[in-house]
C-alpha atoms as a PDB file:
ATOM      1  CA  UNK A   1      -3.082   3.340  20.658  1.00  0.00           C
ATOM      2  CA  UNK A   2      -1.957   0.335  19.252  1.00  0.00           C
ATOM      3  CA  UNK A   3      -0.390  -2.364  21.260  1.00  0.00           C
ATOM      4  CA  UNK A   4       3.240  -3.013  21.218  1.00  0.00           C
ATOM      5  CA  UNK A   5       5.161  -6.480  20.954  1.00  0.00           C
ATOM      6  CA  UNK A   6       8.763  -6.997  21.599  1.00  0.00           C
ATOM      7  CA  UNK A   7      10.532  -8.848  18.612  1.00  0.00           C
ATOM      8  CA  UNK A   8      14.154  -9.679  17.868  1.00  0.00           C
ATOM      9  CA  UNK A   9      15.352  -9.945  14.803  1.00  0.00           C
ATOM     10  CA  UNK A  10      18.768 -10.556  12.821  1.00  0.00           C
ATOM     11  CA  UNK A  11      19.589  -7.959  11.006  1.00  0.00           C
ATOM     12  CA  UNK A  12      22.890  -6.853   9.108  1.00  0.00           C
ATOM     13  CA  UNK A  13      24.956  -4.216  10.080  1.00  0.00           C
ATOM     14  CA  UNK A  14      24.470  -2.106   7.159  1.00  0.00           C
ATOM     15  CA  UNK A  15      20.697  -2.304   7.494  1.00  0.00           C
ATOM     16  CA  UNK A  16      21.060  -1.490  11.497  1.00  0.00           C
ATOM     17  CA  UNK A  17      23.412   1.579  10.513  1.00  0.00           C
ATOM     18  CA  UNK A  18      20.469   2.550   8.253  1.00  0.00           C
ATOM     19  CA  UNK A  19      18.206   2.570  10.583  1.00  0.00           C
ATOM     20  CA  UNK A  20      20.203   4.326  13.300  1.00  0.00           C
ATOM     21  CA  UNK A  21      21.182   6.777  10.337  1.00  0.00           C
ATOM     22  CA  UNK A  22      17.280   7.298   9.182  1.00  0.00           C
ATOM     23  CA  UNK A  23      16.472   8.008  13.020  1.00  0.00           C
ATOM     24  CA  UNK A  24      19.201  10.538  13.523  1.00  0.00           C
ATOM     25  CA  UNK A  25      17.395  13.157  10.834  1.00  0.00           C
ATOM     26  CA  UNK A  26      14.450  13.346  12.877  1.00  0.00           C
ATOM     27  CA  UNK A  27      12.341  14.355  10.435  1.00  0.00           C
ATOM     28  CA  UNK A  28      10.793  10.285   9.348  1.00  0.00           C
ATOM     29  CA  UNK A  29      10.133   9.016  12.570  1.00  0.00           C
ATOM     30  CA  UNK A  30      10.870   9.800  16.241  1.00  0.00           C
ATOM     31  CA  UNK A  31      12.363   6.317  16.994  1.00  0.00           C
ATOM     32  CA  UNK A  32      14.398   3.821  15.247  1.00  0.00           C
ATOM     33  CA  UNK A  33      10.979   1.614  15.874  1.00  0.00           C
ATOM     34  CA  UNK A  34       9.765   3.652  14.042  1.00  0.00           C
ATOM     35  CA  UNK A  35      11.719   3.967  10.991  1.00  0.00           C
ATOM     36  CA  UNK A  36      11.242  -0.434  11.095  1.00  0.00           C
ATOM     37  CA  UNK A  37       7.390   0.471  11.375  1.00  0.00           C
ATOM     38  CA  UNK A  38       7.334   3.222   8.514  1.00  0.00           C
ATOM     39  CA  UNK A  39       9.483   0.641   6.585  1.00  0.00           C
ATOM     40  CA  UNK A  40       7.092  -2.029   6.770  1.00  0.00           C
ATOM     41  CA  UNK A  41       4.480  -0.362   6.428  1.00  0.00           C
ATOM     42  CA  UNK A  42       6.147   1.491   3.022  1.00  0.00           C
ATOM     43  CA  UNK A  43       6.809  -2.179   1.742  1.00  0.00           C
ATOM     44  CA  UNK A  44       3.297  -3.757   2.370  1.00  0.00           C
ATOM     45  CA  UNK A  45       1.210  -1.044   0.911  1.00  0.00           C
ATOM     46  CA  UNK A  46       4.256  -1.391  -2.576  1.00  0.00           C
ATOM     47  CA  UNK A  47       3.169  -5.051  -2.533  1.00  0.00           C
ATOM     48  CA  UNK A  48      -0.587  -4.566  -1.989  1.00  0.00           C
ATOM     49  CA  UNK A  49      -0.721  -1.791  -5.234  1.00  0.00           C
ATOM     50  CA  UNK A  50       1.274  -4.144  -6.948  1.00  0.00           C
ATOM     51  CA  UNK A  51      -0.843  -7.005  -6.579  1.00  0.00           C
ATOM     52  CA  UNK A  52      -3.977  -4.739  -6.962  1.00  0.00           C
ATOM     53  CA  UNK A  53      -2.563  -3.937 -10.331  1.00  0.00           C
ATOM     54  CA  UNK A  54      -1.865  -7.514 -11.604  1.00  0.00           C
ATOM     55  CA  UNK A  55      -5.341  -8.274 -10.729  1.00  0.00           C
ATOM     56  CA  UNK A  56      -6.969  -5.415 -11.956  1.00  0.00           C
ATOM     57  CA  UNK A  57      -4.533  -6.198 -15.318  1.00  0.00           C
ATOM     58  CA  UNK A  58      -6.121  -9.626 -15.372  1.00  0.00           C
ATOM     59  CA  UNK A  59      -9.929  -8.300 -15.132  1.00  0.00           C
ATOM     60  CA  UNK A  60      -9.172  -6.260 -18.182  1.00  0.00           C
ATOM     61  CA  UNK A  61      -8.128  -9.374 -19.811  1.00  0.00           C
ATOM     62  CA  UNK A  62     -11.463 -11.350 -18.740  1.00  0.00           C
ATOM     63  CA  UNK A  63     -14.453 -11.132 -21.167  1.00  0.00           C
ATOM     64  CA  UNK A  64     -17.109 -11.938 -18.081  1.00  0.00           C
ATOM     65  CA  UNK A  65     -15.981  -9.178 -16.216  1.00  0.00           C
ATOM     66  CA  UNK A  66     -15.989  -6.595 -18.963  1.00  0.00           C
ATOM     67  CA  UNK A  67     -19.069  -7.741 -20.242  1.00  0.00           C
ATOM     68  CA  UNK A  68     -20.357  -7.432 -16.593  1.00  0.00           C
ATOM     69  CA  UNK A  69     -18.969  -3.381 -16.297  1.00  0.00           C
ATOM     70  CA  UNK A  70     -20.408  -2.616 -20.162  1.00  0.00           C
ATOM     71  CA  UNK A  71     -23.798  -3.654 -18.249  1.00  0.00           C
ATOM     72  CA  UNK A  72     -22.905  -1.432 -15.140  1.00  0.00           C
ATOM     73  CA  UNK A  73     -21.872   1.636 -17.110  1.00  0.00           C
ATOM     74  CA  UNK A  74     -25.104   1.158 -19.131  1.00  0.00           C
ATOM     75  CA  UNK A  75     -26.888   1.634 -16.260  1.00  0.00           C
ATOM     76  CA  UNK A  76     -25.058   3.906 -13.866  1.00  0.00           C
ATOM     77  CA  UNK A  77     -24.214   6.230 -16.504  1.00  0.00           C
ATOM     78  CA  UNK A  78     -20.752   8.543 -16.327  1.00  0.00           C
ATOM     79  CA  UNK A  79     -19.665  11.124 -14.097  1.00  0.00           C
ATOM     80  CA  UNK A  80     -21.628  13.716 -16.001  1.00  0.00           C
ATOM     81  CA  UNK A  81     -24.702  11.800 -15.222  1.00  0.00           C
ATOM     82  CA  UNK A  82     -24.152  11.786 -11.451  1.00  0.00           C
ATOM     83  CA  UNK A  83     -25.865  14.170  -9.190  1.00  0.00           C
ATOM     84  CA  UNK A  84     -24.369  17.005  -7.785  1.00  0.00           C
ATOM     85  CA  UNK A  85     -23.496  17.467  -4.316  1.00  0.00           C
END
């Protein structure tokens, strides 16, 4: 189980109503904790894919690195090459 840590933090009284509101269905999270915790966790994994995307966008943009998977794909091969399980 992962440890807990008591925080305080400002928050408006809109976004405390929508918390207490989110908590009230039951059916996201048991806790107002946890409807913060789904939140943030919703919101970090949004900015992770976005970033992941930018970077991949970049890669696609880079000669070196597409050179670099031309010679990988050479030699791996494509999915109908790959064994079977």
């Amino acid at each position: 189980m992962t440890a807990k840590t008591k925080r305080t933090y400002n928050l408006s009284s809109d976004a405390v109503a929508h918390v207490r509101d989110l908590a009230a269905r039951g059916d996201l999270a048991t806790s107002q904790d946890g409807v913060v915790e789904l939140a943030i966790d919703h919101l970090y994994r949004e900015i992770r894919d976005r970033d992941d995307a930018a970077m991949w966008s970049r890669a696609a943009q880079d000669q070196a690195f597409r050179t670099e998977m031309r010679t990988i794909e050479s030699q791996v091969g494509g999915p109908d090459d790959w064994p079977s399980e």
